[in-house]
N, C-alpha and C. Protein backbone atom coordinates (compact mmCIF):
# COMPACT_ATOMS: atom_id res chain seq x y z
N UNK A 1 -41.35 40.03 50.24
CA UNK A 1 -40.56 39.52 49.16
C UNK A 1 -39.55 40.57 48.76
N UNK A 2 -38.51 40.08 48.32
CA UNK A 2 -37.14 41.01 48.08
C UNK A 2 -37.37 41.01 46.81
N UNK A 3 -36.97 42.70 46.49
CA UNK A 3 -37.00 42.61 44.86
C UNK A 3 -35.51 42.26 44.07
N UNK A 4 -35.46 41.58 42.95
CA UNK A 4 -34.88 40.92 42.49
C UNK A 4 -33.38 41.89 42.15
N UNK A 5 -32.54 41.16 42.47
CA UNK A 5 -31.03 42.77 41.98
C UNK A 5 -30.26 42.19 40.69
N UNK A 6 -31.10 43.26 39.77
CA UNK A 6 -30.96 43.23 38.77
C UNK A 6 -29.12 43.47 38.42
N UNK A 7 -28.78 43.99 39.34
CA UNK A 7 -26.96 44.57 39.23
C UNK A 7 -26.11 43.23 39.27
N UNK A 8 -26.81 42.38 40.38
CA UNK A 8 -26.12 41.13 40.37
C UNK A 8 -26.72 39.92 39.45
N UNK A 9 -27.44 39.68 38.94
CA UNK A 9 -27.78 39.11 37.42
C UNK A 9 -27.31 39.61 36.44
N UNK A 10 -27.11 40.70 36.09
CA UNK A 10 -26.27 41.73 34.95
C UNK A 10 -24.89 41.32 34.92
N UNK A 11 -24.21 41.14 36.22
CA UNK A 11 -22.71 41.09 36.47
C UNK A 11 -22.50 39.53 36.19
N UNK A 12 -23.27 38.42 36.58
CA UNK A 12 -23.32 36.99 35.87
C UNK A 12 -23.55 36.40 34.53
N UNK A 13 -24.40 37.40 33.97
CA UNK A 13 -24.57 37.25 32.28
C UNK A 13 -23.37 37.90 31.85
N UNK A 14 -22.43 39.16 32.27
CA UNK A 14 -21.29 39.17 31.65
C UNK A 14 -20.37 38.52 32.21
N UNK A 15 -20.54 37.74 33.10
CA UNK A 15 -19.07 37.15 33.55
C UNK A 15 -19.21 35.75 32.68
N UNK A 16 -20.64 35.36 31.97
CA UNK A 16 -20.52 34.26 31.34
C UNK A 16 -20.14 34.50 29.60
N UNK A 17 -20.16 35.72 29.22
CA UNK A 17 -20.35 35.90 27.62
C UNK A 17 -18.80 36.90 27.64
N UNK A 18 -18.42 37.41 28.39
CA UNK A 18 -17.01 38.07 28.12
C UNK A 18 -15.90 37.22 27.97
N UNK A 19 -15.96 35.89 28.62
CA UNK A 19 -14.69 34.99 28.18
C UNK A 19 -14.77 34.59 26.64
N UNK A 20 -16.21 34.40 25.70
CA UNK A 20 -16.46 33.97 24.84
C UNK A 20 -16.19 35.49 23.84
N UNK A 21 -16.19 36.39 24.15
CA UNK A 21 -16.06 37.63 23.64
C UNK A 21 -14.66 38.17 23.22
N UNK A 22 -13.66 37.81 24.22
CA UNK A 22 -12.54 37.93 24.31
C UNK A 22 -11.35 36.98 23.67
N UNK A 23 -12.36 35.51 23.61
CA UNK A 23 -10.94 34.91 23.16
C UNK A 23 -11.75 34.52 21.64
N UNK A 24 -12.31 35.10 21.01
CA UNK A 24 -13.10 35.25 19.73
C UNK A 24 -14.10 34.11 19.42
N UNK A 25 -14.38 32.87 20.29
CA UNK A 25 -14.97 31.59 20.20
C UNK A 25 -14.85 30.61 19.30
N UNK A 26 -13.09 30.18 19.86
CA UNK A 26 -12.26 29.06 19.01
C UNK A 26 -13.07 27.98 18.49
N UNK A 27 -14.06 27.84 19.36
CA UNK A 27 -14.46 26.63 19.94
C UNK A 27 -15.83 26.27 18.66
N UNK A 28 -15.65 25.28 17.97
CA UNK A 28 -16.61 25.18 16.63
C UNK A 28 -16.82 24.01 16.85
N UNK A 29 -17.76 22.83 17.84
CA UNK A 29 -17.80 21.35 17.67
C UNK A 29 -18.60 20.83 16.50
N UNK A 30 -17.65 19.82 15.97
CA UNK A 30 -18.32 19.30 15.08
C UNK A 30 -19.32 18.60 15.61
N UNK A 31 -20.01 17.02 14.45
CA UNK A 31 -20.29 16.28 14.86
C UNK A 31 -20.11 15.05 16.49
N UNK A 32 -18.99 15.28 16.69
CA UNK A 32 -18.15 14.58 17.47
C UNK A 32 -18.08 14.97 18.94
N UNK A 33 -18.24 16.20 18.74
CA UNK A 33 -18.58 17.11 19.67
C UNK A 33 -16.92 17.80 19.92
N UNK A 34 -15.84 17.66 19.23
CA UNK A 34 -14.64 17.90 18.46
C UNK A 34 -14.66 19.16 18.43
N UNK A 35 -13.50 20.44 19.18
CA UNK A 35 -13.46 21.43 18.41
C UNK A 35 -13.01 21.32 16.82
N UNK A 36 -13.06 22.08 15.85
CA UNK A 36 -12.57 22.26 14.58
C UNK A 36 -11.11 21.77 14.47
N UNK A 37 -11.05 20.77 13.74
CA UNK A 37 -9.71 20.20 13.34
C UNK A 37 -9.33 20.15 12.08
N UNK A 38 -8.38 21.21 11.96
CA UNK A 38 -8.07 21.33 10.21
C UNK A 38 -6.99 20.95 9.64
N UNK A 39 -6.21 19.93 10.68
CA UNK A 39 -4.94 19.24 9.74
C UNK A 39 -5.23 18.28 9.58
N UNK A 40 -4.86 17.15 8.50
CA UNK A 40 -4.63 16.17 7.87
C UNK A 40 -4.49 14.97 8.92
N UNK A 41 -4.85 13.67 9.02
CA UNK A 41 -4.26 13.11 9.45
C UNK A 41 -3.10 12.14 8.75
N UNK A 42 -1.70 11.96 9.30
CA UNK A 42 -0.53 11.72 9.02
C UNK A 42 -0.55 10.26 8.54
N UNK A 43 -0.07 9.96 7.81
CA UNK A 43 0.20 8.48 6.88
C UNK A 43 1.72 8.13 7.01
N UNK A 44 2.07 7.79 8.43
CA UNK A 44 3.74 7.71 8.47
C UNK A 44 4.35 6.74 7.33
N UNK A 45 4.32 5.67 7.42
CA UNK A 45 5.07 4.85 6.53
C UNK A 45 3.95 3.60 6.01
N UNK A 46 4.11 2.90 5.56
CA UNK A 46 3.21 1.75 4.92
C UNK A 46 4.35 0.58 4.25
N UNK A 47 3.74 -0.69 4.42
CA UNK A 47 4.63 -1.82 3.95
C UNK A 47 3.43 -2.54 2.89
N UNK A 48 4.16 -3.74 2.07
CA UNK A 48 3.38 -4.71 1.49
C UNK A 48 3.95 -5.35 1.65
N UNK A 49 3.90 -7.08 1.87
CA UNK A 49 4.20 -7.55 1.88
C UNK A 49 4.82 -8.54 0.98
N UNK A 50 5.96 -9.48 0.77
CA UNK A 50 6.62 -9.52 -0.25
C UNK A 50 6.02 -10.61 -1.07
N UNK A 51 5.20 -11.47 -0.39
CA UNK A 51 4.32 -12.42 -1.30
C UNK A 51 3.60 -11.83 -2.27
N UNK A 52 3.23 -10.44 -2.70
CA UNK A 52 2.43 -9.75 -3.61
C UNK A 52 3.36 -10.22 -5.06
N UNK A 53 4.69 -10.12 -4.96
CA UNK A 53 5.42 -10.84 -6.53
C UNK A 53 5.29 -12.19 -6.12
N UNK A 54 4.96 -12.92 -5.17
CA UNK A 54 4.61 -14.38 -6.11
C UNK A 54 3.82 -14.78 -6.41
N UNK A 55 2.46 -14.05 -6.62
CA UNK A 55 1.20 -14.45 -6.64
C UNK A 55 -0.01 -14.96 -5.85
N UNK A 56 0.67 -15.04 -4.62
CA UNK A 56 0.03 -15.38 -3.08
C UNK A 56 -0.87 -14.18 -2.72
N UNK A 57 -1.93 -14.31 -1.56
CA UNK A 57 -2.00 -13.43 -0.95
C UNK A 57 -1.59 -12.53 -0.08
N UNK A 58 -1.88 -11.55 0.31
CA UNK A 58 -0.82 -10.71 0.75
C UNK A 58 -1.12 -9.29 1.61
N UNK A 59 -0.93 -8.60 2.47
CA UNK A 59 -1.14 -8.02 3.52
C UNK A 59 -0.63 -6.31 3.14
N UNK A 60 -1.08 -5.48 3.60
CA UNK A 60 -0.84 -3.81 3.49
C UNK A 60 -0.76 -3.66 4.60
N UNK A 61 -0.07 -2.98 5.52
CA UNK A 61 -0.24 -2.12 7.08
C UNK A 61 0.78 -1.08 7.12
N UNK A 62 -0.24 0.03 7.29
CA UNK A 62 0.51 1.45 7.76
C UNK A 62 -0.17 2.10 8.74
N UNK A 63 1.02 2.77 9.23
CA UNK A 63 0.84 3.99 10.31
C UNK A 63 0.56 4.69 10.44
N UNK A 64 -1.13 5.18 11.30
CA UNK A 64 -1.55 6.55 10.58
C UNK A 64 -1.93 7.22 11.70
N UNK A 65 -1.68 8.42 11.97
CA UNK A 65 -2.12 8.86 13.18
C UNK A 65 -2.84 10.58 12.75
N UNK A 66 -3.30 10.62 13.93
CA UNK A 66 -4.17 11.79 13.77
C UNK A 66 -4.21 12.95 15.37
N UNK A 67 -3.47 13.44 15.33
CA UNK A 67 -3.34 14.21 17.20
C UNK A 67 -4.25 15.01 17.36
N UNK A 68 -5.68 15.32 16.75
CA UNK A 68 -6.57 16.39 17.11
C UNK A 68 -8.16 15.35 17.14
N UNK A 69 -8.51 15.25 16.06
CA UNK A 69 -9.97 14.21 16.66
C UNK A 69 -9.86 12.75 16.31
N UNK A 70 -8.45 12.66 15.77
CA UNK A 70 -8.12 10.86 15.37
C UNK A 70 -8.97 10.37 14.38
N UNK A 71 -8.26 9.33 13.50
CA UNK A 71 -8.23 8.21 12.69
C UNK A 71 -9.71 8.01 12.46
N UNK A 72 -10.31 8.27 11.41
CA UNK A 72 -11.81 7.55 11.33
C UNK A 72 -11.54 6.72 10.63
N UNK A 73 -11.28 6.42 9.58
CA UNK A 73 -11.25 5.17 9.05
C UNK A 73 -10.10 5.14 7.82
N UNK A 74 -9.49 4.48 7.10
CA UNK A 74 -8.37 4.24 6.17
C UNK A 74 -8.62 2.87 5.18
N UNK A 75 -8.40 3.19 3.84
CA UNK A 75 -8.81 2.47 2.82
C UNK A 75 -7.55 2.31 1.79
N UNK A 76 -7.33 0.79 1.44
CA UNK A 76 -6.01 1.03 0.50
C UNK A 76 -6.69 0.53 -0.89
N UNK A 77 -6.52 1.59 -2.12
CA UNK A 77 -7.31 1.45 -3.12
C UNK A 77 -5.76 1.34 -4.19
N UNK A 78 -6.35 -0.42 -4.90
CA UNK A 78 -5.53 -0.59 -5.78
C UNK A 78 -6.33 -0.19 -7.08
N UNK A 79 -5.54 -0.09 -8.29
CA UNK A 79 -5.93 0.37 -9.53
C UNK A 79 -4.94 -0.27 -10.46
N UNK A 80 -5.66 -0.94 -11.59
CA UNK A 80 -5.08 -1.37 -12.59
C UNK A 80 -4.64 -0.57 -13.73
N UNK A 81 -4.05 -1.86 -15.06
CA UNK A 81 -3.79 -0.22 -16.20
C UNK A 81 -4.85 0.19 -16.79
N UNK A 82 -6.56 -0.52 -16.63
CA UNK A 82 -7.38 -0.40 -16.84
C UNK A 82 -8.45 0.65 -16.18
N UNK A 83 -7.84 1.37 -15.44
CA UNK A 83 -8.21 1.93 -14.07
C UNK A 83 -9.55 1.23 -13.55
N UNK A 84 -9.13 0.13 -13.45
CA UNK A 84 -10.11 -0.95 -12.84
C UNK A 84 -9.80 -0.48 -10.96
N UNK A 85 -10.85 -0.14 -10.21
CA UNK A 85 -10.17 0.44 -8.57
C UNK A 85 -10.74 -1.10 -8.20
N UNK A 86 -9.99 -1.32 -6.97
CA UNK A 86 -10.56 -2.35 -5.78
C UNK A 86 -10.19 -0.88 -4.51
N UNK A 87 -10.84 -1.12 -3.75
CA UNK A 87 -10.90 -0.29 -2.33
C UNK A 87 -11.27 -1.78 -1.21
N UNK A 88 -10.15 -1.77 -0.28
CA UNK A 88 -10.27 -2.45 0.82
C UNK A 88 -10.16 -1.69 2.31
N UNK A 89 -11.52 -2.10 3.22
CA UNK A 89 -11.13 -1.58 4.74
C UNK A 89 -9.84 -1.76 5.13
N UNK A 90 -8.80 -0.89 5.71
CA UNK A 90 -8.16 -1.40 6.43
C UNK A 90 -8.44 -1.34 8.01
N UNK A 91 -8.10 -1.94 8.67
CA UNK A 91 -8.63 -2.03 10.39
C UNK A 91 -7.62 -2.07 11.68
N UNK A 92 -7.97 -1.09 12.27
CA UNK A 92 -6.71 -0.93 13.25
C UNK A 92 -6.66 -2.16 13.97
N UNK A 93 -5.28 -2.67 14.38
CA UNK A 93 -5.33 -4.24 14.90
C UNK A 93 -4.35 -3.26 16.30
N UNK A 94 -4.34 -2.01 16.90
CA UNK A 94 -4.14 -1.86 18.18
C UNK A 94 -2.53 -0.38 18.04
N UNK A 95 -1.83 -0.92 16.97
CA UNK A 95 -0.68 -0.13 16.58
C UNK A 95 -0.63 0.33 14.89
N UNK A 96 -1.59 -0.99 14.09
CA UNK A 96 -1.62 -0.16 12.83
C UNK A 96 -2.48 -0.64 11.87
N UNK A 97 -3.04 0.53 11.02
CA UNK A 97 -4.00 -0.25 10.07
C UNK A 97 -3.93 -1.27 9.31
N UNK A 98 -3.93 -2.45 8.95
CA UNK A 98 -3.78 -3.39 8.57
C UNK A 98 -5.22 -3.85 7.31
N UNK A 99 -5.03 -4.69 6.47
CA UNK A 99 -5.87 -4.94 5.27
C UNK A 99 -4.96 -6.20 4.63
N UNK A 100 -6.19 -7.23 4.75
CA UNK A 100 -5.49 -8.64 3.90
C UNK A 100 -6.18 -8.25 2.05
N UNK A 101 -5.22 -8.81 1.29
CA UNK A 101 -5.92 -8.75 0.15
C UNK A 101 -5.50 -9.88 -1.04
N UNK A 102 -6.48 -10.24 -1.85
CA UNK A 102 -5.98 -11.41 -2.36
C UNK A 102 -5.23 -11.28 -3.09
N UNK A 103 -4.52 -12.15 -3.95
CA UNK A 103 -3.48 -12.13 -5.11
C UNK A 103 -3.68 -11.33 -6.21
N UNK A 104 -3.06 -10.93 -6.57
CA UNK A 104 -2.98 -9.67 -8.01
C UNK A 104 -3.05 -10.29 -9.11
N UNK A 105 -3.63 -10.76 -10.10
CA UNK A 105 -3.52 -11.66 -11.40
C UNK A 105 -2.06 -10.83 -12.00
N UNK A 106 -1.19 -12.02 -12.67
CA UNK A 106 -0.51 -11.61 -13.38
C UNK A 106 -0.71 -11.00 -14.42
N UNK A 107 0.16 -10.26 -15.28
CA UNK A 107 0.06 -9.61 -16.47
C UNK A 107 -0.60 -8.11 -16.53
N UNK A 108 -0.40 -7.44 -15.32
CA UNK A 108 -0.61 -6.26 -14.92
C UNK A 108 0.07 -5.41 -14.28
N UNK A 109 -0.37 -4.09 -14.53
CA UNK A 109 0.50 -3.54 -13.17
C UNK A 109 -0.32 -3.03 -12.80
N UNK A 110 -0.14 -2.55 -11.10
CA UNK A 110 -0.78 -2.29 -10.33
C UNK A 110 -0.11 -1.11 -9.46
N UNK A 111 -1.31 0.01 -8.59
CA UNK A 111 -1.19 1.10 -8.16
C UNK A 111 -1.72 0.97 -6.94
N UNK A 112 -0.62 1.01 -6.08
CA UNK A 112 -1.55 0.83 -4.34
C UNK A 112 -1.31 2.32 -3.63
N UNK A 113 -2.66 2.93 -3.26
CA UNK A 113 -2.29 4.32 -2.63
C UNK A 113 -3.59 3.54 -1.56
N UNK A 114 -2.95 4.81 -0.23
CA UNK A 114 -3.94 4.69 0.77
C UNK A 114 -4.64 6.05 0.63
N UNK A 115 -6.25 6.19 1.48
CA UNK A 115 -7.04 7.26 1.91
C UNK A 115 -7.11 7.52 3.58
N UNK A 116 -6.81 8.42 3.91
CA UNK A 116 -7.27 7.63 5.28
C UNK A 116 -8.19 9.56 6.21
N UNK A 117 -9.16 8.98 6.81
CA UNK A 117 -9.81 10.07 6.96
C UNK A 117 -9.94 10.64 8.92
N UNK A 118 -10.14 11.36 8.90
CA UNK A 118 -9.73 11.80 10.48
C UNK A 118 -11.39 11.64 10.89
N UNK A 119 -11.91 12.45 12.17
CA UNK A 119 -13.38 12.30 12.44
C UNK A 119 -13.68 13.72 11.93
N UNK A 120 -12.53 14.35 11.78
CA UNK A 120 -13.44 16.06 11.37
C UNK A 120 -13.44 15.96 10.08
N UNK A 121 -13.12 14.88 8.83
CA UNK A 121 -13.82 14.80 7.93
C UNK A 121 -12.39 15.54 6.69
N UNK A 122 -10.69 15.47 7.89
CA UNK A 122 -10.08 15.47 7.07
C UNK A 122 -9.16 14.45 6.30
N UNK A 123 -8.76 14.83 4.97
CA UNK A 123 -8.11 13.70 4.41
C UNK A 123 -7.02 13.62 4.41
N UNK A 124 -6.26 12.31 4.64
CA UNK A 124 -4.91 12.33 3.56
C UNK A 124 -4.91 11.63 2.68
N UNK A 125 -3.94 11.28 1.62
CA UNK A 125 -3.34 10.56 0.52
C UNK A 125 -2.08 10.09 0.78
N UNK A 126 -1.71 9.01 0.72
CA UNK A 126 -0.32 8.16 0.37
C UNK A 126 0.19 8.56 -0.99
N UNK A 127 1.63 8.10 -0.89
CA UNK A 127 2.18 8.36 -2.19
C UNK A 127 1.81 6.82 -2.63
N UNK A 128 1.92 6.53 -3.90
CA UNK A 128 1.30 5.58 -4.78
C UNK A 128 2.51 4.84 -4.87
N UNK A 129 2.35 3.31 -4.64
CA UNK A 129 3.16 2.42 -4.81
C UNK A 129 3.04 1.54 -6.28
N UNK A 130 3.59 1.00 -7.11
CA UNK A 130 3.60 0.31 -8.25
C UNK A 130 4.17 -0.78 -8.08
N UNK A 131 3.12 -1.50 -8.68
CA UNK A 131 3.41 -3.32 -8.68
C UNK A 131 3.49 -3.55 -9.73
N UNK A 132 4.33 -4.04 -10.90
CA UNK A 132 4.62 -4.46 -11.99
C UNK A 132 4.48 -6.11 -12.18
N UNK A 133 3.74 -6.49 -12.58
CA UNK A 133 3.06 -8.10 -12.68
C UNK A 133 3.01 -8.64 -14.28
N UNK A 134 3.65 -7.12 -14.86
CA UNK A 134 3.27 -7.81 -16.32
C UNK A 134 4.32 -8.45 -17.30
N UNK A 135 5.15 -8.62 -16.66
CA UNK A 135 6.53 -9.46 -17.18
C UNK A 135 6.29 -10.59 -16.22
N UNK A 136 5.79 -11.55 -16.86
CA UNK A 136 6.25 -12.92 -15.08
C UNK A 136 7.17 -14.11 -16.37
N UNK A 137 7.20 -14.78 -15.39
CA UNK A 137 8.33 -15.74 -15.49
C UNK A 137 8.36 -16.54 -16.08
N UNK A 138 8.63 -17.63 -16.78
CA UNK A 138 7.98 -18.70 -17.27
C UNK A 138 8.80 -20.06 -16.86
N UNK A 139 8.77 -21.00 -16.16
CA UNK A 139 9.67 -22.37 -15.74
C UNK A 139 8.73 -23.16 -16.67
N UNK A 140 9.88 -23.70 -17.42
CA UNK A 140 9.89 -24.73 -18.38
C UNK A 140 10.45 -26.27 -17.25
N UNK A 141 9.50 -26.98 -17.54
CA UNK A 141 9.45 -28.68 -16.63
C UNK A 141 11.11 -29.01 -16.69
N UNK A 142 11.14 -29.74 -15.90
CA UNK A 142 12.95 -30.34 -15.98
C UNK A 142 12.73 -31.55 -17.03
N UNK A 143 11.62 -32.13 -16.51
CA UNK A 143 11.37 -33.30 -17.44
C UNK A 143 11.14 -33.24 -19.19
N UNK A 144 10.93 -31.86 -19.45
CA UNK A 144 10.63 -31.20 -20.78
C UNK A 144 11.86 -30.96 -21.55
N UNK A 145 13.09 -30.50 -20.51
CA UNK A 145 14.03 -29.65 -21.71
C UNK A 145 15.17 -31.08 -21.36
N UNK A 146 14.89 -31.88 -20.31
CA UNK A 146 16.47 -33.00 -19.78
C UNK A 146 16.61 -33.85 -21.47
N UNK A 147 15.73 -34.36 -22.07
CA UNK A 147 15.95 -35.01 -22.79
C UNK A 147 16.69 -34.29 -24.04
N UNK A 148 16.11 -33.24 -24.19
CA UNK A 148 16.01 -32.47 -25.40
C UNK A 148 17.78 -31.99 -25.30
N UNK A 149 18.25 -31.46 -23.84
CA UNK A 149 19.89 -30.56 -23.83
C UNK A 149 20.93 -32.07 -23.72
N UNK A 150 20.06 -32.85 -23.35
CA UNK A 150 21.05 -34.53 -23.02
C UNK A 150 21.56 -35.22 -24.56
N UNK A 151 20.11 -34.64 -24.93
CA UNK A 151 20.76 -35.60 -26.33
C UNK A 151 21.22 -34.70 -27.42
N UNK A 152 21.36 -33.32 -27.29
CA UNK A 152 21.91 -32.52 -28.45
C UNK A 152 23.28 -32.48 -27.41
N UNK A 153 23.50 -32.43 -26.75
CA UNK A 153 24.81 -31.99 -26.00
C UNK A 153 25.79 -33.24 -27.05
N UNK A 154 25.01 -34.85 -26.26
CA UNK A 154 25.66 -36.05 -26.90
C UNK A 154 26.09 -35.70 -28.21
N UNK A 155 25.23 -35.05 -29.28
CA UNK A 155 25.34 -35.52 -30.43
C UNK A 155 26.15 -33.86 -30.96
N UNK A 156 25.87 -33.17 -30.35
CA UNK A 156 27.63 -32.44 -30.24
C UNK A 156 28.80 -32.85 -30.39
N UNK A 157 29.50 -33.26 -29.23
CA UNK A 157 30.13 -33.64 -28.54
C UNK A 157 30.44 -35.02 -30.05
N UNK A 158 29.67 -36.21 -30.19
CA UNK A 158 29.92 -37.16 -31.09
C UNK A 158 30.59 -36.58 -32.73
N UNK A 159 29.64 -35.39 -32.89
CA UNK A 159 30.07 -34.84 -34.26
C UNK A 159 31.66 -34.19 -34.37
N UNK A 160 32.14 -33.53 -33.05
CA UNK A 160 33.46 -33.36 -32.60
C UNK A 160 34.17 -33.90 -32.36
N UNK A 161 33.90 -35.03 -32.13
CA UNK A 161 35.08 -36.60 -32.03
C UNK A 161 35.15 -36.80 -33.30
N UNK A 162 34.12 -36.96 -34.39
CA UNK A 162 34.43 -37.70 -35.37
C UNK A 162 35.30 -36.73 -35.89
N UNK A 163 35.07 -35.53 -35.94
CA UNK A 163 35.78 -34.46 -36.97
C UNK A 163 37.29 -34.28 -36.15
N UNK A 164 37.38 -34.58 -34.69
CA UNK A 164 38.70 -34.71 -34.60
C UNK A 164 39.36 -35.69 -35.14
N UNK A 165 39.12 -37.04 -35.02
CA UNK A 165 39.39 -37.90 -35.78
C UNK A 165 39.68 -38.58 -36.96
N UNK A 166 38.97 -37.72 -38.13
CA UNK A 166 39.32 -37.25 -39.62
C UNK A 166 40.57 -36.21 -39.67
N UNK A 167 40.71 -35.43 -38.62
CA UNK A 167 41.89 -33.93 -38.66
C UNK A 167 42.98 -35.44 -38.63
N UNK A 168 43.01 -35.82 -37.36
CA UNK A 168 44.21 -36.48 -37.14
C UNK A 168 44.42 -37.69 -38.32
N UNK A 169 43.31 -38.75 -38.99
CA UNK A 169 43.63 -39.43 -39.63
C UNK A 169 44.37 -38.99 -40.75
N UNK A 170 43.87 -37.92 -41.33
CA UNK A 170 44.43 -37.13 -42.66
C UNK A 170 45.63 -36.54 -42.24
N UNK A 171 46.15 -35.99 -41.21
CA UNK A 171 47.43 -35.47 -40.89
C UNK A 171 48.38 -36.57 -40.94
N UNK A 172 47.78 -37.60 -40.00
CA UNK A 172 48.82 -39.06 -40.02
C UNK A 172 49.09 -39.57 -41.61
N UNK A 173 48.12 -39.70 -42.88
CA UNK A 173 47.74 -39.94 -43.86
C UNK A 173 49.01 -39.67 -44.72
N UNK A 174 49.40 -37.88 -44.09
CA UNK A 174 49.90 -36.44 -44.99
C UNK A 174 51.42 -37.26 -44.28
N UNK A 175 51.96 -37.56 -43.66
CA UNK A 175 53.27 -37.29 -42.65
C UNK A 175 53.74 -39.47 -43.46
């Protein structure tokens, strides 16, 4: 039996721990098995859709990307003047997070920001959008005001004939 060469086992345990020695051991996996990722993931732009002022339901989708362990999940949390929160999933549909949400009751305003979180557990924040719902509109029936502008217009209009008609009788009267 050959005895074991200890010179060439020695020279393999440092050829495996000097690369880790040297470049200081970047290498920190998270959960994910992810080296350490410490930027933000990016919240490019975000839309709502314009049915949110008529009282319909109505849709959120933005662009969020993440270039180191990617997108874990993104939430668009509305808030009232009550700081009443709703938080809705949004769900990647292939190009962007997307979230249906129902109608906003009138007579409020409202605060739509997104969260959106990477897999290494970093965050971003959206800038906060404002929905103003608390002035709405009011349409009065056609059938409500037709009678009411039809017959004061008439009786306008009648009180101005007669009073032209007195100018001129009394002028003719005077001459």
């Amino acid at each position: 039996m050959r005895p074991p060469n200890y010179a060439l086992l020695f020279m393999i345990i440092l050829a495996c721990i000097i690369p880790s020695i040297a470049k200081g051991n970047d290498f920190h996996p998270n959960q994910y098995g992810l080296a350490q990722d410490t930027l933000r993931p990016t919240i490019e732009y975000w839309n709502i859709s314009v049915s949110v002022y008529q009282g319909l339901d109505f849709e959120v989708s933005a662009y969020i990307w993440d270039s180191e362990s990617g997108v874990e999940n993104a939430t668009l949390h509305i808030r009232n003047s009550t700081s009443f929160e709703w938080i809705y999933e949004m769900i990647f549909n292939g190009s962007h997070y997307v979230t249906a949400v129902p109608a906003l009751q009138p007579g409020d305003v409202y605060r739509l920001q997104i969260l959106a979180f990477d897999k290494a557990g970093n965050s971003a924040t959206s800038y906060v959008r404002t929905i103003d719902l608390s002035q709405t509109t009011t349409s009065i029936p056609e059938w409500a005001t037709f009678p009411i502008v039809v017959s004061s217009s008439l009786t306008f209009m009648l009180v101005i004939i007669i009073i032209a008609w007195i100018i001129k009788k009394r002028q003719s009267e005077a001459d």
